[in-house]
Protein backbone atom coordinates (compact mmCIF):
# COMPACT_ATOMS: atom_id res chain seq x y z
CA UNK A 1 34.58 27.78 19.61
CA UNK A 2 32.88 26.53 16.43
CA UNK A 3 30.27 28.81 16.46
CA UNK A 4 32.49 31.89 16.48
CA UNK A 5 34.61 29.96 13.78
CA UNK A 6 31.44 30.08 12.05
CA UNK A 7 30.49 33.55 12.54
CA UNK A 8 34.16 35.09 11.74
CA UNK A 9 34.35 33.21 8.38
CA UNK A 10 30.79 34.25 7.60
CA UNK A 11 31.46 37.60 8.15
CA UNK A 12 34.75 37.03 6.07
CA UNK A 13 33.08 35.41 3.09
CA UNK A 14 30.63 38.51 2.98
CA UNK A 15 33.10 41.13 2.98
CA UNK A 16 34.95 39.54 -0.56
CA UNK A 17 32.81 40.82 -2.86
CA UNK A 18 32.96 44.19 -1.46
CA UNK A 19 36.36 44.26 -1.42
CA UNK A 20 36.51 43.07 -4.99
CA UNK A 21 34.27 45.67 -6.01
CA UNK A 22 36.22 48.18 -4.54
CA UNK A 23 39.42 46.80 -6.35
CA UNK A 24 37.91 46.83 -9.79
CA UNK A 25 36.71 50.40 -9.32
CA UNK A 26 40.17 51.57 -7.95
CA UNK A 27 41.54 49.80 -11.10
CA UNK A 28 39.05 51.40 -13.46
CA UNK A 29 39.56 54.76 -12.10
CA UNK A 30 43.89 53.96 -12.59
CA UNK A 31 43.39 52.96 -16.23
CA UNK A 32 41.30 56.08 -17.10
CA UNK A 33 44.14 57.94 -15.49
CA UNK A 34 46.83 56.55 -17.73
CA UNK A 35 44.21 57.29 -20.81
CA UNK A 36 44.38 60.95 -19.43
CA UNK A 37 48.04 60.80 -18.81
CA UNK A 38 49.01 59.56 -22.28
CA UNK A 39 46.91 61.94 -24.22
CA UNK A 40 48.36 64.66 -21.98
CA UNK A 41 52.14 63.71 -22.66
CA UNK A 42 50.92 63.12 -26.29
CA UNK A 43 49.58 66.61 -26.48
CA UNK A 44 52.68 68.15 -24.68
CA UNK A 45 54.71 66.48 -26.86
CA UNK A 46 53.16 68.48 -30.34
CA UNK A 47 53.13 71.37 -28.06
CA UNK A 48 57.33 71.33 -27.96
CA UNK A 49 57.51 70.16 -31.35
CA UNK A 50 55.57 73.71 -32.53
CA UNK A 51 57.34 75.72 -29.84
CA UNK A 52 60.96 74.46 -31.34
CA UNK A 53 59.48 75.17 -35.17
CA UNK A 54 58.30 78.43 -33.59
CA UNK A 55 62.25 79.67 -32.31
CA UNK A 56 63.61 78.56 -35.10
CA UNK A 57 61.49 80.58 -37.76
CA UNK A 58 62.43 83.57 -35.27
């Protein structure tokens, strides 16, 4: 009984720092996204803004 207590947290305790790792790359990846996102809304905005000034002068 001990030793398989043993084993299972071993392999446990290895498996954090993978999973960590895969967390802060997941996260990494999700903040570049937003970057991305922003600028695109940003950019969409000014787009609408010189459409509108576009119809008007018309």
């Amino acid at each position: 009984m001990n030793r398989t207590l043993i084993l299972i947290e071993d392999d446990t305790s290895n498996k954090i720092p993978a999973l960590f790792d895969g967390y802060s790359f997941h996260q990494q990846h999700i903040e570049e996204d937003e970057k991305r996102l922003d600028d695109l809304e940003s950019e969409v905005d000014e787009h609408s803004i010189r459409i509108s000034a576009l119809e008007q002068a018309n």
